[in-house]
PDB file of N, CA and C in Angstrom:
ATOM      1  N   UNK A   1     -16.002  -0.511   4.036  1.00  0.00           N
ATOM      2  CA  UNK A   1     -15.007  -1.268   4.779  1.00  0.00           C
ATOM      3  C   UNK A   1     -14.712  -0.502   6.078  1.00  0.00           C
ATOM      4  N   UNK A   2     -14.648  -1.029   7.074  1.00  0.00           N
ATOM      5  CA  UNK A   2     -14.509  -0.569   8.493  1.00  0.00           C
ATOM      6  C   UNK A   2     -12.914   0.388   8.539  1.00  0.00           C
ATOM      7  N   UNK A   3     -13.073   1.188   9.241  1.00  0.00           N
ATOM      8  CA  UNK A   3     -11.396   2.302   9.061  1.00  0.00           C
ATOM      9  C   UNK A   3     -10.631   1.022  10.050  1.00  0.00           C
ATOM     10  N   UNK A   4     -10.825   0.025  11.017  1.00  0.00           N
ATOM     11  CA  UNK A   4      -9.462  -0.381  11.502  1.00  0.00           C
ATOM     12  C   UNK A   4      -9.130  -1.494  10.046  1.00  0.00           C
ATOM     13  N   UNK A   5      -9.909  -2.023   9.523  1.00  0.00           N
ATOM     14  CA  UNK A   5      -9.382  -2.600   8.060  1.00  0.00           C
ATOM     15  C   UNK A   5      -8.773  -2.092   6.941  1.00  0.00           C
ATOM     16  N   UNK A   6      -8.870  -1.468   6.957  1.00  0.00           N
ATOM     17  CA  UNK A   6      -8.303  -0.208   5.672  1.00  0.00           C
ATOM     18  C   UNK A   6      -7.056   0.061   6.201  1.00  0.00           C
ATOM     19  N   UNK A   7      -6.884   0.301   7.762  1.00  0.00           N
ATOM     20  CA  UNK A   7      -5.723   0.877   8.153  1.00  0.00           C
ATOM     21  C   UNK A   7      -4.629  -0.928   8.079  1.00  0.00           C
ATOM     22  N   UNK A   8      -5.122  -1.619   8.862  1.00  0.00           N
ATOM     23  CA  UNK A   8      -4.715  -3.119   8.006  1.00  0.00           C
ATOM     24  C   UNK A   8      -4.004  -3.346   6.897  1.00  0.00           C
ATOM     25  N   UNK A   9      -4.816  -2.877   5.895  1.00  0.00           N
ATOM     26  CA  UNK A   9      -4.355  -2.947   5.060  1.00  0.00           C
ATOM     27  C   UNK A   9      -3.355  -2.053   4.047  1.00  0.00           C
ATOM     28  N   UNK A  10      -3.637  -1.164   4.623  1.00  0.00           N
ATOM     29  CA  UNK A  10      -2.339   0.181   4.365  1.00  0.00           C
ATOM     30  C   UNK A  10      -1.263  -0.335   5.036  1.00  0.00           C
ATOM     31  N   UNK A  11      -1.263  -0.936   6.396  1.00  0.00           N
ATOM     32  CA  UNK A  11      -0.129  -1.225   6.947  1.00  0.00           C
ATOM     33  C   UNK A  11       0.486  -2.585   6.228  1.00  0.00           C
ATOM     34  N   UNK A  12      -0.286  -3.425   5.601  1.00  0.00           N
ATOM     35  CA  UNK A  12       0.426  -4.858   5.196  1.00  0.00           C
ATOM     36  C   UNK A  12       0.946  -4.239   3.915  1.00  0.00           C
ATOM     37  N   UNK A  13       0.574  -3.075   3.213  1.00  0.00           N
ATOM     38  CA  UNK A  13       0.746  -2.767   1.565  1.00  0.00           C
ATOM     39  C   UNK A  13       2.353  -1.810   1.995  1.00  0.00           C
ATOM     40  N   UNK A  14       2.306  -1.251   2.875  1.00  0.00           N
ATOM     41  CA  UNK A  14       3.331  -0.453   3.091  1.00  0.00           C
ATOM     42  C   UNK A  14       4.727  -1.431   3.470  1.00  0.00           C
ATOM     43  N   UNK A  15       4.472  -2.514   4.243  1.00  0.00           N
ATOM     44  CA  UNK A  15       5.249  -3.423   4.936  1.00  0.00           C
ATOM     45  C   UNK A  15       5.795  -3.926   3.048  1.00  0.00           C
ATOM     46  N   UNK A  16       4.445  -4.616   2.746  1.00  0.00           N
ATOM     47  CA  UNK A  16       4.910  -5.092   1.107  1.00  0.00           C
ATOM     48  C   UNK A  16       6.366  -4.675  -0.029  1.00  0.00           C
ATOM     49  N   UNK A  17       5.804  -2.937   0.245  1.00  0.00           N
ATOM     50  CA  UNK A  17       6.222  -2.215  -0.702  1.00  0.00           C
ATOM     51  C   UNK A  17       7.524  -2.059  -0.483  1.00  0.00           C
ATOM     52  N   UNK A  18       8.054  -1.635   1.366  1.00  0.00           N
ATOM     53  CA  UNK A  18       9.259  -1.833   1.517  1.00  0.00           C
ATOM     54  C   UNK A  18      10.240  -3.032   1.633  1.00  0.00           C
ATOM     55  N   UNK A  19       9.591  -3.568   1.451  1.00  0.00           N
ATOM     56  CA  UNK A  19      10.303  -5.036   1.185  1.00  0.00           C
ATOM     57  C   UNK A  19      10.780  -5.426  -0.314  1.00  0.00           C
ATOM     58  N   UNK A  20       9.872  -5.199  -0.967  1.00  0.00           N
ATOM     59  CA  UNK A  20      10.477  -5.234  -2.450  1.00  0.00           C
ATOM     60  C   UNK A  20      11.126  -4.217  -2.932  1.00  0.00           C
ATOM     61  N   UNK A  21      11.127  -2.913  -2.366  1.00  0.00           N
ATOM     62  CA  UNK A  21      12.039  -2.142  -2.752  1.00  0.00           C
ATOM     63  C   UNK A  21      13.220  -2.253  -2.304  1.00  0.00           C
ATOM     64  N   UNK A  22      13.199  -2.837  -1.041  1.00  0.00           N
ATOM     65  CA  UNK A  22      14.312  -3.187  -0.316  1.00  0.00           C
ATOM     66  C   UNK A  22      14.768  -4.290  -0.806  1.00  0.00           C
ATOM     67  N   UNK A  23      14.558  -5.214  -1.399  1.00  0.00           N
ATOM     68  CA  UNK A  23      15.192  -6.420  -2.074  1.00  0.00           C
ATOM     69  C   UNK A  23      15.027  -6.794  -3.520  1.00  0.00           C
ATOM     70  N   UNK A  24      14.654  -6.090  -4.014  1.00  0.00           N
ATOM     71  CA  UNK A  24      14.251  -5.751  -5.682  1.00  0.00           C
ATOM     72  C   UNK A  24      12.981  -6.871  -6.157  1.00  0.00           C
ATOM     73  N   UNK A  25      12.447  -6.027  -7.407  1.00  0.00           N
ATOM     74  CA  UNK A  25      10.972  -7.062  -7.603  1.00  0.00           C
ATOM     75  C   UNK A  25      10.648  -6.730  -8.818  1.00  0.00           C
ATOM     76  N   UNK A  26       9.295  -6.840  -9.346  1.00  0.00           N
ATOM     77  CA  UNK A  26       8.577  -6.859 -10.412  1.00  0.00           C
ATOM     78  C   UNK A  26       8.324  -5.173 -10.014  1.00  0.00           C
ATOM     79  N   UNK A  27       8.675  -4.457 -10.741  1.00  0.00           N
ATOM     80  CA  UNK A  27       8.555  -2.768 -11.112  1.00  0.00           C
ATOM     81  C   UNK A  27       7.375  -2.787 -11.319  1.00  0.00           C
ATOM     82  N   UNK A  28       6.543  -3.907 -11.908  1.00  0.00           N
ATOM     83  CA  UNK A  28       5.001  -3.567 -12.416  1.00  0.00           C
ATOM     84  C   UNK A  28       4.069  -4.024 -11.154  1.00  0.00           C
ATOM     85  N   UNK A  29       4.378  -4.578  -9.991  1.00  0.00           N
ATOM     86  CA  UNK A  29       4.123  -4.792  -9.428  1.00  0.00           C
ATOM     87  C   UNK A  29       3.973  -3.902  -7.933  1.00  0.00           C
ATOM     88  N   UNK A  30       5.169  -3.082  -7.978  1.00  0.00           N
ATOM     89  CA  UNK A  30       5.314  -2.053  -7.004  1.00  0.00           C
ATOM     90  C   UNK A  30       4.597  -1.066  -7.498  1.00  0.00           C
ATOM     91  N   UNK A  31       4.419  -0.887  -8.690  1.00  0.00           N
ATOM     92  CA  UNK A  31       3.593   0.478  -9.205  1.00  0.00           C
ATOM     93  C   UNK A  31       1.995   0.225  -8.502  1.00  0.00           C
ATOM     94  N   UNK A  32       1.298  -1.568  -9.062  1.00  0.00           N
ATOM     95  CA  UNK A  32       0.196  -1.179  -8.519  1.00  0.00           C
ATOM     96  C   UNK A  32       0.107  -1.351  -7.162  1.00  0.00           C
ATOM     97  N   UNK A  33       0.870  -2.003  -6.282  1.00  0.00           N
ATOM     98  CA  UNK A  33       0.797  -1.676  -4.638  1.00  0.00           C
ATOM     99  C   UNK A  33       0.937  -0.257  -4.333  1.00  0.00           C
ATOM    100  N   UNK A  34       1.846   0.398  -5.166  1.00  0.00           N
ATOM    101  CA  UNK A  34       2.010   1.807  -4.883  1.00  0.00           C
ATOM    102  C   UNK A  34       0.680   2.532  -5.202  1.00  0.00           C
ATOM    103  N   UNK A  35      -0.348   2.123  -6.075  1.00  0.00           N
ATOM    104  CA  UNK A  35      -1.352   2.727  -6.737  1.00  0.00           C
ATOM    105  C   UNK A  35      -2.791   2.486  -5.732  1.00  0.00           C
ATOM    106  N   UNK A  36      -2.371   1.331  -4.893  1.00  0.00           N
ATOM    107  CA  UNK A  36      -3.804   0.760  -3.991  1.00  0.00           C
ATOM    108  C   UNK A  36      -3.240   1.529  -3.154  1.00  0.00           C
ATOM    109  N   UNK A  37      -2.194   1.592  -2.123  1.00  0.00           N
ATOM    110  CA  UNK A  37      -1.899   2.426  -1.245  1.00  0.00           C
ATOM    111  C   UNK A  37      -2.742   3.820  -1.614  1.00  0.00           C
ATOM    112  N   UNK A  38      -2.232   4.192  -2.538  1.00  0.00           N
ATOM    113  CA  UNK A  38      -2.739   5.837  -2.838  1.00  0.00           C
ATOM    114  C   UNK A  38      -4.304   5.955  -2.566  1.00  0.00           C
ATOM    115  N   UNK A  39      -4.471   4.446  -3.092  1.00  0.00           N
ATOM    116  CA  UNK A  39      -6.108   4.889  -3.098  1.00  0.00           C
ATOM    117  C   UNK A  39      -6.504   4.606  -1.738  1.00  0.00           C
ATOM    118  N   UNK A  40      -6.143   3.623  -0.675  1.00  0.00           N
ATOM    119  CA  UNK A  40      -6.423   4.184   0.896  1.00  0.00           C
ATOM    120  C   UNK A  40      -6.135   4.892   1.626  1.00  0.00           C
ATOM    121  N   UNK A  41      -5.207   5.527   1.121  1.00  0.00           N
ATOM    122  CA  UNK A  41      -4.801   6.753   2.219  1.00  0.00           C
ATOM    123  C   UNK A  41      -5.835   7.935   1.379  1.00  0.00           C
ATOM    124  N   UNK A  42      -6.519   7.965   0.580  1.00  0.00           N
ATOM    125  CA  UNK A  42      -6.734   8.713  -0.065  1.00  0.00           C
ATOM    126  C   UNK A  42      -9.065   8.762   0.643  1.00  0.00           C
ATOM    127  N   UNK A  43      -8.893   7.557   0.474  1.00  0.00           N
ATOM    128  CA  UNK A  43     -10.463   6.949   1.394  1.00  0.00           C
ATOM    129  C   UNK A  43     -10.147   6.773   2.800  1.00  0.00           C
ATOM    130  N   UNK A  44      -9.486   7.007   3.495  1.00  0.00           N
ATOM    131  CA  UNK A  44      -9.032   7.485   4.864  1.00  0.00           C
ATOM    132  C   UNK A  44      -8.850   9.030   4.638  1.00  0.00           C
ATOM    133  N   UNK A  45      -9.031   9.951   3.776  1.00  0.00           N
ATOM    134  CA  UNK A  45      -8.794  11.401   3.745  1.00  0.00           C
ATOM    135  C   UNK A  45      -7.142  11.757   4.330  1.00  0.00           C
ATOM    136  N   UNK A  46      -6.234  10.636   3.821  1.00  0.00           N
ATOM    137  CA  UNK A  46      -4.835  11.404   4.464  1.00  0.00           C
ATOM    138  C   UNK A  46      -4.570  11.974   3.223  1.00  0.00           C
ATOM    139  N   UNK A  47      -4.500  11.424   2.528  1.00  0.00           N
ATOM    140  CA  UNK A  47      -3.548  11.512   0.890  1.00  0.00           C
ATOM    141  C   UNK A  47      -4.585  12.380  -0.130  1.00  0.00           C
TER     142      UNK A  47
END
């Protein structure tokens, strides 16, 4: 996957995540957005 897509998509998962934390949600649901995040910042070598 191309790095400006990945970064895309880190940015829509991050936007996601604070939004439902910010307005409450499915707990099982933030775990795995929280869990894909990890894994692109992680295939971008930040995390």
């Amino acid at each position: 996957m191309p790095i400006n897509q990945i970064e895309t998509n880190l940015e829509a998962l991050t936007n996601t995540i604070a939004y439902i934390e910010k307005n409450g949600g499915n707990p099982d649901t933030l775990k795995e957005l929280k869990e894909e995040r990890n894994r692109l910042l992680t295939e971008l070598n930040v995390f």
